[in-house]
C-alpha atoms as a PDB file:
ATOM      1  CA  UNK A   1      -2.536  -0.337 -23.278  1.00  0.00           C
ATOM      2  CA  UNK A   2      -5.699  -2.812 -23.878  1.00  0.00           C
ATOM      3  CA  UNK A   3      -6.584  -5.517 -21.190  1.00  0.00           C
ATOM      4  CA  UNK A   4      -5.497  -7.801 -24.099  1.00  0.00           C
ATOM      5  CA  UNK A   5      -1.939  -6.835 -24.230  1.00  0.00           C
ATOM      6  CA  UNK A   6      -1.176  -6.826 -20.723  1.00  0.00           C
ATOM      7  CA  UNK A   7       2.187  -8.662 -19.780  1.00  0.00           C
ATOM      8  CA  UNK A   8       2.458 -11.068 -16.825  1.00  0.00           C
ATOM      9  CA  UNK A   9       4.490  -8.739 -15.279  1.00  0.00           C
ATOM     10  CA  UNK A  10       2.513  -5.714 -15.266  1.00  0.00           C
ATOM     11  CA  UNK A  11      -0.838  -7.658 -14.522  1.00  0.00           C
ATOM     12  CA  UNK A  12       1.159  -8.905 -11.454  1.00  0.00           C
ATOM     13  CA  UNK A  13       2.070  -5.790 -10.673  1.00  0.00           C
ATOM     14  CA  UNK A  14      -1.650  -4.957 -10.659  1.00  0.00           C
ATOM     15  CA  UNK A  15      -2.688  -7.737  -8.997  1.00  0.00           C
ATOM     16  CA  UNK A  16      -0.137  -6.793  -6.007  1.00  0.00           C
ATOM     17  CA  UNK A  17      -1.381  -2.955  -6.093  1.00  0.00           C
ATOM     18  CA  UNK A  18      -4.806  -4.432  -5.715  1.00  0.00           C
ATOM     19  CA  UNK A  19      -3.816  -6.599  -2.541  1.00  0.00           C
ATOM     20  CA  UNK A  20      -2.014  -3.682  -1.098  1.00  0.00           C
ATOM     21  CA  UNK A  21      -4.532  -1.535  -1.074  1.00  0.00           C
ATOM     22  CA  UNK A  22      -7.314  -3.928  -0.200  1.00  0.00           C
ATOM     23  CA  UNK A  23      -5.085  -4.905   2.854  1.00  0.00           C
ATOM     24  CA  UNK A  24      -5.396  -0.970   3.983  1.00  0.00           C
ATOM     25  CA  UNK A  25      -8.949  -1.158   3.839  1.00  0.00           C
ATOM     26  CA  UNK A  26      -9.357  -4.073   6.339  1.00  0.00           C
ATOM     27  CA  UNK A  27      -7.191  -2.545   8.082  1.00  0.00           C
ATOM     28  CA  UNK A  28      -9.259   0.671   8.262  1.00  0.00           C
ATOM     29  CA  UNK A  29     -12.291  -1.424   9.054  1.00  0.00           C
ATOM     30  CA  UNK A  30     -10.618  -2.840  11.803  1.00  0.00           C
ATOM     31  CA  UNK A  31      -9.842   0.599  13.349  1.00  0.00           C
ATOM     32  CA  UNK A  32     -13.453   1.646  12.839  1.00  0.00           C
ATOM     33  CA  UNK A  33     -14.505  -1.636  14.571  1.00  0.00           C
ATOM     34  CA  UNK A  34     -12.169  -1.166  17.208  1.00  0.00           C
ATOM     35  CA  UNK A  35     -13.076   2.438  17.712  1.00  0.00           C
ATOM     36  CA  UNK A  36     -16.442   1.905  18.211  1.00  0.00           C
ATOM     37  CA  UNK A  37     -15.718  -1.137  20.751  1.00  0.00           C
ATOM     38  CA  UNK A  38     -13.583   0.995  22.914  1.00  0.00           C
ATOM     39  CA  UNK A  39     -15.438   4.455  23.314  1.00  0.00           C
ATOM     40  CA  UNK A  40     -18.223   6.492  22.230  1.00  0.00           C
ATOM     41  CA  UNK A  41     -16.777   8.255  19.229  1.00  0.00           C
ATOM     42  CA  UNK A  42     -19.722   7.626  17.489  1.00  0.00           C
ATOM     43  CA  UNK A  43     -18.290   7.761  14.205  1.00  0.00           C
ATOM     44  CA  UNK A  44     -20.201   7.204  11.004  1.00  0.00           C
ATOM     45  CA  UNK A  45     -19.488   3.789   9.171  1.00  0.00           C
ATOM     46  CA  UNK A  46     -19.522   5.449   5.981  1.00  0.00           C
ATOM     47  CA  UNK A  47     -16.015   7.406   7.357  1.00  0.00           C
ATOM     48  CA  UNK A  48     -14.234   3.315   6.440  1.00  0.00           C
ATOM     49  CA  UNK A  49     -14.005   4.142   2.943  1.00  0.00           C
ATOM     50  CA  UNK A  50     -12.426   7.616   2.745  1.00  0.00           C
ATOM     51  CA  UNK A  51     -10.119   6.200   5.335  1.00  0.00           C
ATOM     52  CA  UNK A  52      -9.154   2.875   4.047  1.00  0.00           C
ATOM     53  CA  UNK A  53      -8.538   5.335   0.915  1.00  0.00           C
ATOM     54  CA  UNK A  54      -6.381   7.093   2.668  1.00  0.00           C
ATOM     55  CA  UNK A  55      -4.302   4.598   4.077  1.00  0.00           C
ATOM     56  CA  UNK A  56      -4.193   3.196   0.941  1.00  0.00           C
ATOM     57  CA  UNK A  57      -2.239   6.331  -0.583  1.00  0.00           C
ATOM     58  CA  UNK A  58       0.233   6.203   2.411  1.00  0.00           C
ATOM     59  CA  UNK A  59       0.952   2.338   2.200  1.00  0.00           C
ATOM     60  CA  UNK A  60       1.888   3.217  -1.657  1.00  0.00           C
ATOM     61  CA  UNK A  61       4.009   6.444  -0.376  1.00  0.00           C
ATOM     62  CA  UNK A  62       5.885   4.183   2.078  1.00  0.00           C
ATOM     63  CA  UNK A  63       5.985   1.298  -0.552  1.00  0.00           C
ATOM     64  CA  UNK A  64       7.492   3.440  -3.502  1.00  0.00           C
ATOM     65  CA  UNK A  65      10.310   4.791  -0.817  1.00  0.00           C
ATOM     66  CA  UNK A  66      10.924   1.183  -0.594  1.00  0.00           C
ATOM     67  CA  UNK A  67      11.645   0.416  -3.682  1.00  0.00           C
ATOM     68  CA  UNK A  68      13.699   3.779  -4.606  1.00  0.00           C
ATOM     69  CA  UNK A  69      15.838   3.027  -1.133  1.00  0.00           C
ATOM     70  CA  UNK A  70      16.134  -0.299  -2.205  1.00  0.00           C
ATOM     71  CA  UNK A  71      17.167   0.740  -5.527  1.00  0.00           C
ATOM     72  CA  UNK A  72      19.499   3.189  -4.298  1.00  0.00           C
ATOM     73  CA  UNK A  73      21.448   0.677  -2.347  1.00  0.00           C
ATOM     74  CA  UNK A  74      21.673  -1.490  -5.701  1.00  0.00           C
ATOM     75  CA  UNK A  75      23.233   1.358  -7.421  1.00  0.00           C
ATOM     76  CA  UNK A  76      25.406   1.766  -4.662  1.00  0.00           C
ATOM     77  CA  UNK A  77      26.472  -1.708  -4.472  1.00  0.00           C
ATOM     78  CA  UNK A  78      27.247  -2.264  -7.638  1.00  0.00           C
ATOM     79  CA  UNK A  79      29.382   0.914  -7.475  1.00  0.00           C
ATOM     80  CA  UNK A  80      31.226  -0.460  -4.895  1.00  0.00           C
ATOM     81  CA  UNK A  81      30.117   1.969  -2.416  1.00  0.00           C
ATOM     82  CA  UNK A  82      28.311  -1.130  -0.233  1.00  0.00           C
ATOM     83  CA  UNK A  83      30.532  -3.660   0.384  1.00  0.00           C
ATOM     84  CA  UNK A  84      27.225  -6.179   1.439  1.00  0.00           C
END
């Protein structure tokens, strides 16, 4: 797939990834920040990256069981199953 021939869709798909994961990285500097405010942890400032990376791979884990719960309860519902 070329950057050309990208459809709105997916590049707003990409564009939400991007936010998502940029959110869990200010959110891992804000730990780091508030670590070092509130004790002597010392921790390295480099350690904000591999974190905010790892964050980021848990915000997607609890974003794609989201979607497939959601998904399951629009199966559901239009099997009748959900009356909702």
């Amino acid at each position: 797939m070329s950057i050309l021939t990208i459809t709105k869709q997916e590049f707003l798909k990409k564009i939400k990834s991007f936010l998502w994961r940029t959110g869990m990285m200010v959110l891992s500097a804000a730990v780091l920040y508030l670590i070092e405010n509130l004790g002597d942890f010392n921790l390295p400032q480099w350690i904000v990256v591999p974190l905010g990376l790892i964050l980021g791979e848990i915000s997607k884990q609890i974003n794609d069981n989201l979607k497939t719960i959601k998904g399951l309860a629009g199966q559901a519902k239009l099997n009748g199953l959900i009356n909702k």
